[in-house]
PDB file of N, CA and C in Angstrom:
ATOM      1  N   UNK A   1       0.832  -1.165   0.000  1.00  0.00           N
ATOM      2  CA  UNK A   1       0.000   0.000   0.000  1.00  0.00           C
ATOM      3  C   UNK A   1       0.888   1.245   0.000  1.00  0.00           C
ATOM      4  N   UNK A   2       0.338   2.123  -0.694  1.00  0.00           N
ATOM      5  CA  UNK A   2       1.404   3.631  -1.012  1.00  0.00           C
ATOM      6  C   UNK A   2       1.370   4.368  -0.042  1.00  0.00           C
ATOM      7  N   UNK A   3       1.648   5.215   0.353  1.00  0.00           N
ATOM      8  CA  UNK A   3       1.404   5.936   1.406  1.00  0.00           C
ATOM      9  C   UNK A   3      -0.217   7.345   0.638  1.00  0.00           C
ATOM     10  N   UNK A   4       0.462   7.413  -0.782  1.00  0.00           N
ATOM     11  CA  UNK A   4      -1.287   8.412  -1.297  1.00  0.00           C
ATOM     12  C   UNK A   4      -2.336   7.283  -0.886  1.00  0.00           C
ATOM     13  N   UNK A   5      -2.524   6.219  -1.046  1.00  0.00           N
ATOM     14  CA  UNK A   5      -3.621   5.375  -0.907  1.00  0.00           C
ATOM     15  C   UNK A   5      -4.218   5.577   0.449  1.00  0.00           C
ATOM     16  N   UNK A   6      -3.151   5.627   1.528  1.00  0.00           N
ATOM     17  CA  UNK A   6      -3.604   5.946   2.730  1.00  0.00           C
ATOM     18  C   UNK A   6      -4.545   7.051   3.009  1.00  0.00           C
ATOM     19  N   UNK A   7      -4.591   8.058   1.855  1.00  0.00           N
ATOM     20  CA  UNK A   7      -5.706   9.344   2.154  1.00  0.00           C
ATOM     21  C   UNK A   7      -6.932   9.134   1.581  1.00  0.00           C
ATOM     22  N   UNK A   8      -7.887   9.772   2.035  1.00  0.00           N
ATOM     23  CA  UNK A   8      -9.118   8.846   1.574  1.00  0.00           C
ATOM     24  C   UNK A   8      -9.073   9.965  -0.021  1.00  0.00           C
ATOM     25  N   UNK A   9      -8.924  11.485   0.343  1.00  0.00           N
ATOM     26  CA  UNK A   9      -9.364  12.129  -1.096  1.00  0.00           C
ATOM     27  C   UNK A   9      -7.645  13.313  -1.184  1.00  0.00           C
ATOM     28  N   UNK A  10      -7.228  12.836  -2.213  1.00  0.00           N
ATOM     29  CA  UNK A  10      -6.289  13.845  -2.667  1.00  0.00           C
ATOM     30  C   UNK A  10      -6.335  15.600  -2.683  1.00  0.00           C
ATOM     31  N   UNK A  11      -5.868  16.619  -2.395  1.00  0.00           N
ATOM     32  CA  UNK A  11      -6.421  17.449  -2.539  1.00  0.00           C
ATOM     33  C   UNK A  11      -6.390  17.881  -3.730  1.00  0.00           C
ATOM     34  N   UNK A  12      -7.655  18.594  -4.721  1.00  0.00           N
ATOM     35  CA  UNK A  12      -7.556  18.667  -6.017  1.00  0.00           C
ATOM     36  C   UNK A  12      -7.291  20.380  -5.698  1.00  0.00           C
ATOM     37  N   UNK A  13      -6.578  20.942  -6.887  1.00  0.00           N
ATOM     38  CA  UNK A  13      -6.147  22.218  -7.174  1.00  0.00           C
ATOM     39  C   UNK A  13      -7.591  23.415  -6.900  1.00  0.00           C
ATOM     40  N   UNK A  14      -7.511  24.485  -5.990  1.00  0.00           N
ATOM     41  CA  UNK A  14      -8.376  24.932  -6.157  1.00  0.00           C
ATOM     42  C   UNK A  14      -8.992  25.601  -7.804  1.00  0.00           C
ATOM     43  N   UNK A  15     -10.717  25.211  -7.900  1.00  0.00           N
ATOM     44  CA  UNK A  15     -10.822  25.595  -9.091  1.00  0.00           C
ATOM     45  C   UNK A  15     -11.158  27.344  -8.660  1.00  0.00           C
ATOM     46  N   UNK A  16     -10.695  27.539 -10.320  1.00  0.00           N
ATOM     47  CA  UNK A  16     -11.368  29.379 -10.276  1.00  0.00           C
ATOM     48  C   UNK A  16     -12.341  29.612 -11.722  1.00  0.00           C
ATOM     49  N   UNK A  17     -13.143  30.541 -11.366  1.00  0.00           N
ATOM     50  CA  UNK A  17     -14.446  30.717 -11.926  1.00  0.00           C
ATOM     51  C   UNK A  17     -13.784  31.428 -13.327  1.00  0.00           C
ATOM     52  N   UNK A  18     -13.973  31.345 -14.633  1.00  0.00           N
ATOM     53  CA  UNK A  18     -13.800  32.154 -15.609  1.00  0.00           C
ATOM     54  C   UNK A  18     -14.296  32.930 -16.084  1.00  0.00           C
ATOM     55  N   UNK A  19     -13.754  34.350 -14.866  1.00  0.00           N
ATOM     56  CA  UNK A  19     -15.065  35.771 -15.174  1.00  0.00           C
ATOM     57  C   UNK A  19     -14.575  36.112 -16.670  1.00  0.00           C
ATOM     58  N   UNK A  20     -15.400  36.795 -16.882  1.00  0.00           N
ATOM     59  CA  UNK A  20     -15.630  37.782 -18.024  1.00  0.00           C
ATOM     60  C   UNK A  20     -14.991  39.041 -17.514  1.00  0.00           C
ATOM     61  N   UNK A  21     -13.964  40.102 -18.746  1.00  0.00           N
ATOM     62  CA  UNK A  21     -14.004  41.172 -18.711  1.00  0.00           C
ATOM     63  C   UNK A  21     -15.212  42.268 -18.001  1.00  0.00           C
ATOM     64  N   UNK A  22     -15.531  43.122 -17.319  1.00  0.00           N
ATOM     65  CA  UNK A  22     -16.931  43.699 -17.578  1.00  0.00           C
ATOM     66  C   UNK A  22     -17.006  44.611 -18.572  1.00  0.00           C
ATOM     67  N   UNK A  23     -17.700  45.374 -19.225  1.00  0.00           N
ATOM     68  CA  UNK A  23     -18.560  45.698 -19.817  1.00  0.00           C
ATOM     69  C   UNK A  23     -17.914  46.762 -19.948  1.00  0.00           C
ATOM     70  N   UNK A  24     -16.800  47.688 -20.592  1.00  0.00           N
ATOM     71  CA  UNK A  24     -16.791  49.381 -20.554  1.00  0.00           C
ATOM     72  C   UNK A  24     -17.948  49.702 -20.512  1.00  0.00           C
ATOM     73  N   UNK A  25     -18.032  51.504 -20.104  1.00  0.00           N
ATOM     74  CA  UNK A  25     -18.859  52.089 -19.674  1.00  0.00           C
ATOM     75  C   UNK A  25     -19.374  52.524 -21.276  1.00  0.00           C
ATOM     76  N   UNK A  26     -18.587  53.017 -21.841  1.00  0.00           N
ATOM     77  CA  UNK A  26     -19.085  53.438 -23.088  1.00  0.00           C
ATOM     78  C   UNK A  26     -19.334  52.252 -23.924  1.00  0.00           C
ATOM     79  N   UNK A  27     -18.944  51.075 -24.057  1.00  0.00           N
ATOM     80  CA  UNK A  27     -19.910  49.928 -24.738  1.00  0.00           C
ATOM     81  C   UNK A  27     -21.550  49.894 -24.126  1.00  0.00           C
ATOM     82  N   UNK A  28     -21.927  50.068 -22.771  1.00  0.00           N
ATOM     83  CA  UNK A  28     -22.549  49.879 -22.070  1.00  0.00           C
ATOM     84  C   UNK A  28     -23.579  50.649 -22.341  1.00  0.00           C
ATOM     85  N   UNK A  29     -23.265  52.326 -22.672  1.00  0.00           N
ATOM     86  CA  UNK A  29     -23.875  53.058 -23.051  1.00  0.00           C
ATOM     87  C   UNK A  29     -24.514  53.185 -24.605  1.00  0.00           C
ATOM     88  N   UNK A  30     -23.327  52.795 -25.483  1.00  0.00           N
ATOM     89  CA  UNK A  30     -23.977  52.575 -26.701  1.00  0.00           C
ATOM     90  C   UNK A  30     -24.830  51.758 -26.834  1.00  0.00           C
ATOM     91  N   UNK A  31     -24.935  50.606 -26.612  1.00  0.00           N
ATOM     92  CA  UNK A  31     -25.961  49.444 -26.688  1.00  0.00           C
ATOM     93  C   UNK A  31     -27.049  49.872 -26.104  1.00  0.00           C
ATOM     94  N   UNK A  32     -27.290  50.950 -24.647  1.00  0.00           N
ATOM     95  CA  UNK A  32     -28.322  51.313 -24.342  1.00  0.00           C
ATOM     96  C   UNK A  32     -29.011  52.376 -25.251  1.00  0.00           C
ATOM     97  N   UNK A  33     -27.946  53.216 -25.868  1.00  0.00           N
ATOM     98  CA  UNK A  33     -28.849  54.208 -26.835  1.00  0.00           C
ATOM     99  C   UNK A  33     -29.327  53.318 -28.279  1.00  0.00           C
ATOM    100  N   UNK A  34     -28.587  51.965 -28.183  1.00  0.00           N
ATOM    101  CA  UNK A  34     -29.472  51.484 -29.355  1.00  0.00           C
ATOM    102  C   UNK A  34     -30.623  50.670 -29.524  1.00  0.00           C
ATOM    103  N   UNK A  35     -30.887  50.553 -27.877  1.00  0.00           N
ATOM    104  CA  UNK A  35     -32.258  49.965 -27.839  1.00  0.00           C
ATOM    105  C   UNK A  35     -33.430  50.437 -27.471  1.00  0.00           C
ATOM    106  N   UNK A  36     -32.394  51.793 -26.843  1.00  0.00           N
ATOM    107  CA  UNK A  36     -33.532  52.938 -26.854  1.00  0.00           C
ATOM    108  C   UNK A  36     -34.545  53.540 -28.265  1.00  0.00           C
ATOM    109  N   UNK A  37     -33.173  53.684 -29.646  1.00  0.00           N
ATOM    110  CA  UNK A  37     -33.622  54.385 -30.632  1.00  0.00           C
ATOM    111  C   UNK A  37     -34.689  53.088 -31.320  1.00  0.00           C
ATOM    112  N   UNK A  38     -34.906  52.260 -31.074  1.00  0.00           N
ATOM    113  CA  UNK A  38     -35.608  50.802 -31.506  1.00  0.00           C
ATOM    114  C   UNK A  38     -37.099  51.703 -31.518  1.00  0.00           C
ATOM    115  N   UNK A  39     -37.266  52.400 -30.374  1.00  0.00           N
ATOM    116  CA  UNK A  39     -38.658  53.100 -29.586  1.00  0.00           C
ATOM    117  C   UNK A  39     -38.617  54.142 -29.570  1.00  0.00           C
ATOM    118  N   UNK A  40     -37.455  54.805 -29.794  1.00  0.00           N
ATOM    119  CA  UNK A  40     -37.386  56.092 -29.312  1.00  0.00           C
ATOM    120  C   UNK A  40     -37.261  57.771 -30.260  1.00  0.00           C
ATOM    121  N   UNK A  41     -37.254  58.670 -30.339  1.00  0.00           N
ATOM    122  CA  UNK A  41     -36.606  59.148 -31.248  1.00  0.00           C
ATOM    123  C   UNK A  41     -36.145  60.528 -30.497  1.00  0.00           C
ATOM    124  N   UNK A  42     -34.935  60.880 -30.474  1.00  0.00           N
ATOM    125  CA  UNK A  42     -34.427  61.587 -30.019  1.00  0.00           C
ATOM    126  C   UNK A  42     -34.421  63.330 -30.562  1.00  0.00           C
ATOM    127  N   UNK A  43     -34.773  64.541 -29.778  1.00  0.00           N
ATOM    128  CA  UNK A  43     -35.046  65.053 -29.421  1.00  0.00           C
ATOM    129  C   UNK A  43     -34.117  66.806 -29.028  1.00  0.00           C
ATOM    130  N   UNK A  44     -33.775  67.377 -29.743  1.00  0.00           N
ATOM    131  CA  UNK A  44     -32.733  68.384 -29.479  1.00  0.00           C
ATOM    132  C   UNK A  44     -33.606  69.993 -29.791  1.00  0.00           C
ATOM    133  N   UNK A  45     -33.794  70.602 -28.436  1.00  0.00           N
ATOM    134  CA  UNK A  45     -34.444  72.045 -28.787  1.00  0.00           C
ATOM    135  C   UNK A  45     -34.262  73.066 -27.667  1.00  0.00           C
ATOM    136  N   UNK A  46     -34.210  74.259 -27.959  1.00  0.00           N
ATOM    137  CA  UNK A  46     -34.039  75.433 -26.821  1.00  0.00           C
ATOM    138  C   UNK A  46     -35.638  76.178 -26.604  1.00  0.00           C
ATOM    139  N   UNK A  47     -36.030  75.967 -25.429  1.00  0.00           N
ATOM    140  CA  UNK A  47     -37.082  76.257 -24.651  1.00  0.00           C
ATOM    141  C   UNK A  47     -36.348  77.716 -23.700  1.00  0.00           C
ATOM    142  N   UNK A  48     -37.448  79.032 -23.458  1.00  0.00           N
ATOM    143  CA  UNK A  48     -37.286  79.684 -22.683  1.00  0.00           C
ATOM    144  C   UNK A  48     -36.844  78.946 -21.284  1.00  0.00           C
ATOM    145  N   UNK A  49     -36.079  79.937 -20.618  1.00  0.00           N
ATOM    146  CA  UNK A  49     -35.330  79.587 -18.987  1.00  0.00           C
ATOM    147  C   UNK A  49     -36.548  79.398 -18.325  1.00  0.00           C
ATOM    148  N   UNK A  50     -37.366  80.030 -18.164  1.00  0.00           N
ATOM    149  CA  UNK A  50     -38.788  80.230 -17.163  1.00  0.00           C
ATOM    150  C   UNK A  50     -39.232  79.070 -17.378  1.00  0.00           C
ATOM    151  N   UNK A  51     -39.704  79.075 -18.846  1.00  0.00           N
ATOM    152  CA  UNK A  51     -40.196  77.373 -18.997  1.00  0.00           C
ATOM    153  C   UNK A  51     -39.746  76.053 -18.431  1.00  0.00           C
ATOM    154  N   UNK A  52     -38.211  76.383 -18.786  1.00  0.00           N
ATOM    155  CA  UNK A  52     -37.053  74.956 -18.586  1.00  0.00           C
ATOM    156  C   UNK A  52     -37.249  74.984 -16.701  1.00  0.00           C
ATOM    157  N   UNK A  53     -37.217  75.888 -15.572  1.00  0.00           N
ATOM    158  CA  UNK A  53     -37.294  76.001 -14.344  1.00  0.00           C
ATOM    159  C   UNK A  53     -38.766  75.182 -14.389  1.00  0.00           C
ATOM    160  N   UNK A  54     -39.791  75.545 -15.003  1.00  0.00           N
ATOM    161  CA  UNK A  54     -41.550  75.451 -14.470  1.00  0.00           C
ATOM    162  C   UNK A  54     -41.273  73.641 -14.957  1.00  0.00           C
ATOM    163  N   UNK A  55     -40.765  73.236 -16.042  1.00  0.00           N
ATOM    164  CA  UNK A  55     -40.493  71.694 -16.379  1.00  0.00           C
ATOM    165  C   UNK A  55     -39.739  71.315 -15.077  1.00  0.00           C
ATOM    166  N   UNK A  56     -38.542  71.653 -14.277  1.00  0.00           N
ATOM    167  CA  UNK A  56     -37.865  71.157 -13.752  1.00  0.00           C
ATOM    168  C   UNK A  56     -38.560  70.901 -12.445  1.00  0.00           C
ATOM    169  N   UNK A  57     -39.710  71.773 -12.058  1.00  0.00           N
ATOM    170  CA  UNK A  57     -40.546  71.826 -11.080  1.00  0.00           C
ATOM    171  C   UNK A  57     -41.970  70.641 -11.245  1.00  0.00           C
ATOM    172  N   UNK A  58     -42.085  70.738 -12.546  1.00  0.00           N
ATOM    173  CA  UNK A  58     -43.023  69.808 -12.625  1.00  0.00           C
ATOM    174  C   UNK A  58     -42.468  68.318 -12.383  1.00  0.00           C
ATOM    175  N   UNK A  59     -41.413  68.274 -12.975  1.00  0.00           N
ATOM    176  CA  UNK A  59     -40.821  66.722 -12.550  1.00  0.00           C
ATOM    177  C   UNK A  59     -40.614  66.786 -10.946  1.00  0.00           C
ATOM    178  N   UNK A  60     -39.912  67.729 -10.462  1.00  0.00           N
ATOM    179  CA  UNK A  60     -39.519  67.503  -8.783  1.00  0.00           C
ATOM    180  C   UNK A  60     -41.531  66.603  -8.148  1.00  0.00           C
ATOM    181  N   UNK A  61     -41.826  67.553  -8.772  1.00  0.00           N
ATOM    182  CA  UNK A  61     -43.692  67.498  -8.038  1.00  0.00           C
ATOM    183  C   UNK A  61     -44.037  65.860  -8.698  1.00  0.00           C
ATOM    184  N   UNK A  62     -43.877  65.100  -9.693  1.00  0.00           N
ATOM    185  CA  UNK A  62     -44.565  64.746  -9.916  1.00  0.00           C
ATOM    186  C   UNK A  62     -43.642  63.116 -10.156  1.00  0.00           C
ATOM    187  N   UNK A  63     -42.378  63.475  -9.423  1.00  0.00           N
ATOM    188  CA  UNK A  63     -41.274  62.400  -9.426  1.00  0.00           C
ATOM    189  C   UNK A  63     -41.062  61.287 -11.083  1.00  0.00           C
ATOM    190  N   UNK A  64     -40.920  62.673 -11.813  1.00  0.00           N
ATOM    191  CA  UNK A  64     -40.876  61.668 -13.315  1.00  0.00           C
ATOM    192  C   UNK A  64     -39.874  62.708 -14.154  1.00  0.00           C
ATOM    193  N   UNK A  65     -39.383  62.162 -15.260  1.00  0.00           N
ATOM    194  CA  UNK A  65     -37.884  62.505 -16.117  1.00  0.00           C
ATOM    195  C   UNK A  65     -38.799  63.899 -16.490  1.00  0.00           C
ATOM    196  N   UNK A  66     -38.300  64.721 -17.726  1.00  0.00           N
ATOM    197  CA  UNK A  66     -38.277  65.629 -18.123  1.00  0.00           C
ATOM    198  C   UNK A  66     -38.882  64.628 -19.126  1.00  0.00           C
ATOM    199  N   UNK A  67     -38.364  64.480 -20.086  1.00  0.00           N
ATOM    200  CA  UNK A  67     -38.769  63.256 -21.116  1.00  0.00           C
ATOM    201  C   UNK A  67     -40.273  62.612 -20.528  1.00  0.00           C
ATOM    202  N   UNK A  68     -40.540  61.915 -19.634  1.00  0.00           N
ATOM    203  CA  UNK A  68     -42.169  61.739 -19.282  1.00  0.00           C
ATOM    204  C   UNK A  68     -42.819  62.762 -19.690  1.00  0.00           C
ATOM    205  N   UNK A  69     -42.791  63.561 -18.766  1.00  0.00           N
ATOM    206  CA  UNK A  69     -43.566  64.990 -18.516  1.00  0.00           C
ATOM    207  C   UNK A  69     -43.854  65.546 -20.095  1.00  0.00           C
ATOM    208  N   UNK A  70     -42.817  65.365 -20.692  1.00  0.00           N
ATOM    209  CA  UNK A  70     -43.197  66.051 -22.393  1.00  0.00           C
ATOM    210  C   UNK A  70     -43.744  65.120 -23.355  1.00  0.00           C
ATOM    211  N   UNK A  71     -43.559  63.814 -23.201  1.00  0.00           N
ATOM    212  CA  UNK A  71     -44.333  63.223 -23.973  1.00  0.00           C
ATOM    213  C   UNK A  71     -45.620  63.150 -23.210  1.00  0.00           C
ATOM    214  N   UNK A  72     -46.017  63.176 -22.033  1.00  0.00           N
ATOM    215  CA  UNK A  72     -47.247  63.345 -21.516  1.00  0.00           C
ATOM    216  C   UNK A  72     -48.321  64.270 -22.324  1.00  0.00           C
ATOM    217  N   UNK A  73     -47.490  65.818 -22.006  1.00  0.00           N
ATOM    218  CA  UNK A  73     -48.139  66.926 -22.500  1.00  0.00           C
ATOM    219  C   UNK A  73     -48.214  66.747 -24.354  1.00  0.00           C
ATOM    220  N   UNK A  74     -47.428  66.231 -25.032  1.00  0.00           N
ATOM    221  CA  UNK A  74     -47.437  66.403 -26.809  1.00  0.00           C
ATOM    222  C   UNK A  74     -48.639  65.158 -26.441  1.00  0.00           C
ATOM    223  N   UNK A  75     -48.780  63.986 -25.807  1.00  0.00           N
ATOM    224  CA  UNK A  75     -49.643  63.352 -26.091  1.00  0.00           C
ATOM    225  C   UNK A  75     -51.363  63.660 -25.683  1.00  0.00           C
ATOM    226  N   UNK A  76     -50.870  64.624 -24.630  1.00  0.00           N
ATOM    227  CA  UNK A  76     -52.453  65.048 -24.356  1.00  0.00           C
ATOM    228  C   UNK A  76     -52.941  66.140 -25.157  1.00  0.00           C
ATOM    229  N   UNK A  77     -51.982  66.852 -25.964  1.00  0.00           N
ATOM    230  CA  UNK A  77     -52.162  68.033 -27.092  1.00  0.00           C
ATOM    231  C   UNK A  77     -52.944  66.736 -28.152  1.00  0.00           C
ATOM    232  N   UNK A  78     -51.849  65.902 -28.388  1.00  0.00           N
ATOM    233  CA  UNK A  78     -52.020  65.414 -29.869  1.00  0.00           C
ATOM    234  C   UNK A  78     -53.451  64.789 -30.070  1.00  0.00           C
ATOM    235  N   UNK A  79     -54.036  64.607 -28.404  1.00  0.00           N
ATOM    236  CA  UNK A  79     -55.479  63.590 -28.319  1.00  0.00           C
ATOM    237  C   UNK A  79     -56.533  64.611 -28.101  1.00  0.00           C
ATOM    238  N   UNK A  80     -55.885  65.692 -27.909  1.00  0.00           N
ATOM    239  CA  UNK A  80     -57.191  67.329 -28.522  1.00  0.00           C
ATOM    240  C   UNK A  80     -57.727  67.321 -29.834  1.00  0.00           C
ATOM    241  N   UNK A  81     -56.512  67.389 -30.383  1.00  0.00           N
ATOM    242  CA  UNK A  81     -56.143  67.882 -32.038  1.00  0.00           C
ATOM    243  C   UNK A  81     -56.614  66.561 -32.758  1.00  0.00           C
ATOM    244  N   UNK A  82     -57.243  65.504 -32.129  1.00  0.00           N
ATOM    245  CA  UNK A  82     -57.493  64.185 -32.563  1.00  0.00           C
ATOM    246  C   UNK A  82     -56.343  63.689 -33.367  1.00  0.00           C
ATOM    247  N   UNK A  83     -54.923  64.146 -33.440  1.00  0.00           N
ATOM    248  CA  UNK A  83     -54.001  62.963 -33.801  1.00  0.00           C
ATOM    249  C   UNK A  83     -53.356  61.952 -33.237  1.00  0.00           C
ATOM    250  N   UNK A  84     -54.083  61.236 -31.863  1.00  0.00           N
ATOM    251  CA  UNK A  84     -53.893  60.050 -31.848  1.00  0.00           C
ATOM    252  C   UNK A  84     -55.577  59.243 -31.610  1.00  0.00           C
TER     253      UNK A  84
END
């Protein structure tokens, strides 16, 4: 008899898990603006200061993005004007 035989279990090498790189931040981000634009359509305009403050107030009040709040309002215009 060997003297290894004498142990009931050999010790095997600890195993290690094969992480993945993570994710850069800017990969992370592109992929999110491209599943956004799937739904989305993006949006670039200058609004009076008074206005941009009375928006910034309406979101504080009503705990929702800037982006909610305006598609809210174009959608409750657009269901006046019967275009939706």
């Amino acid at each position: 008899m060997s003297p290894r035989d004498s142990v009931t279990s050999a010790p095997e090498k600890k195993r290690t898990r094969n992480r993945e790189q993570p994710t850069p931040d800017k990969e992370r981000v592109r992929a999110y603006k491209a599943r956004k634009r799937e739904t989305h359509k993006a949006l670039s305009l200058f609004i009076r200061s008074d206005l941009k403050e009375a928006l910034i107030k309406l979101c504080e009040l009503e705990g929702t993005t800037q982006a909610e709040v305006l598609e809210t309002l174009i959608e409750a215009q657009a269901r006046n004007k019967g275009l939706l």
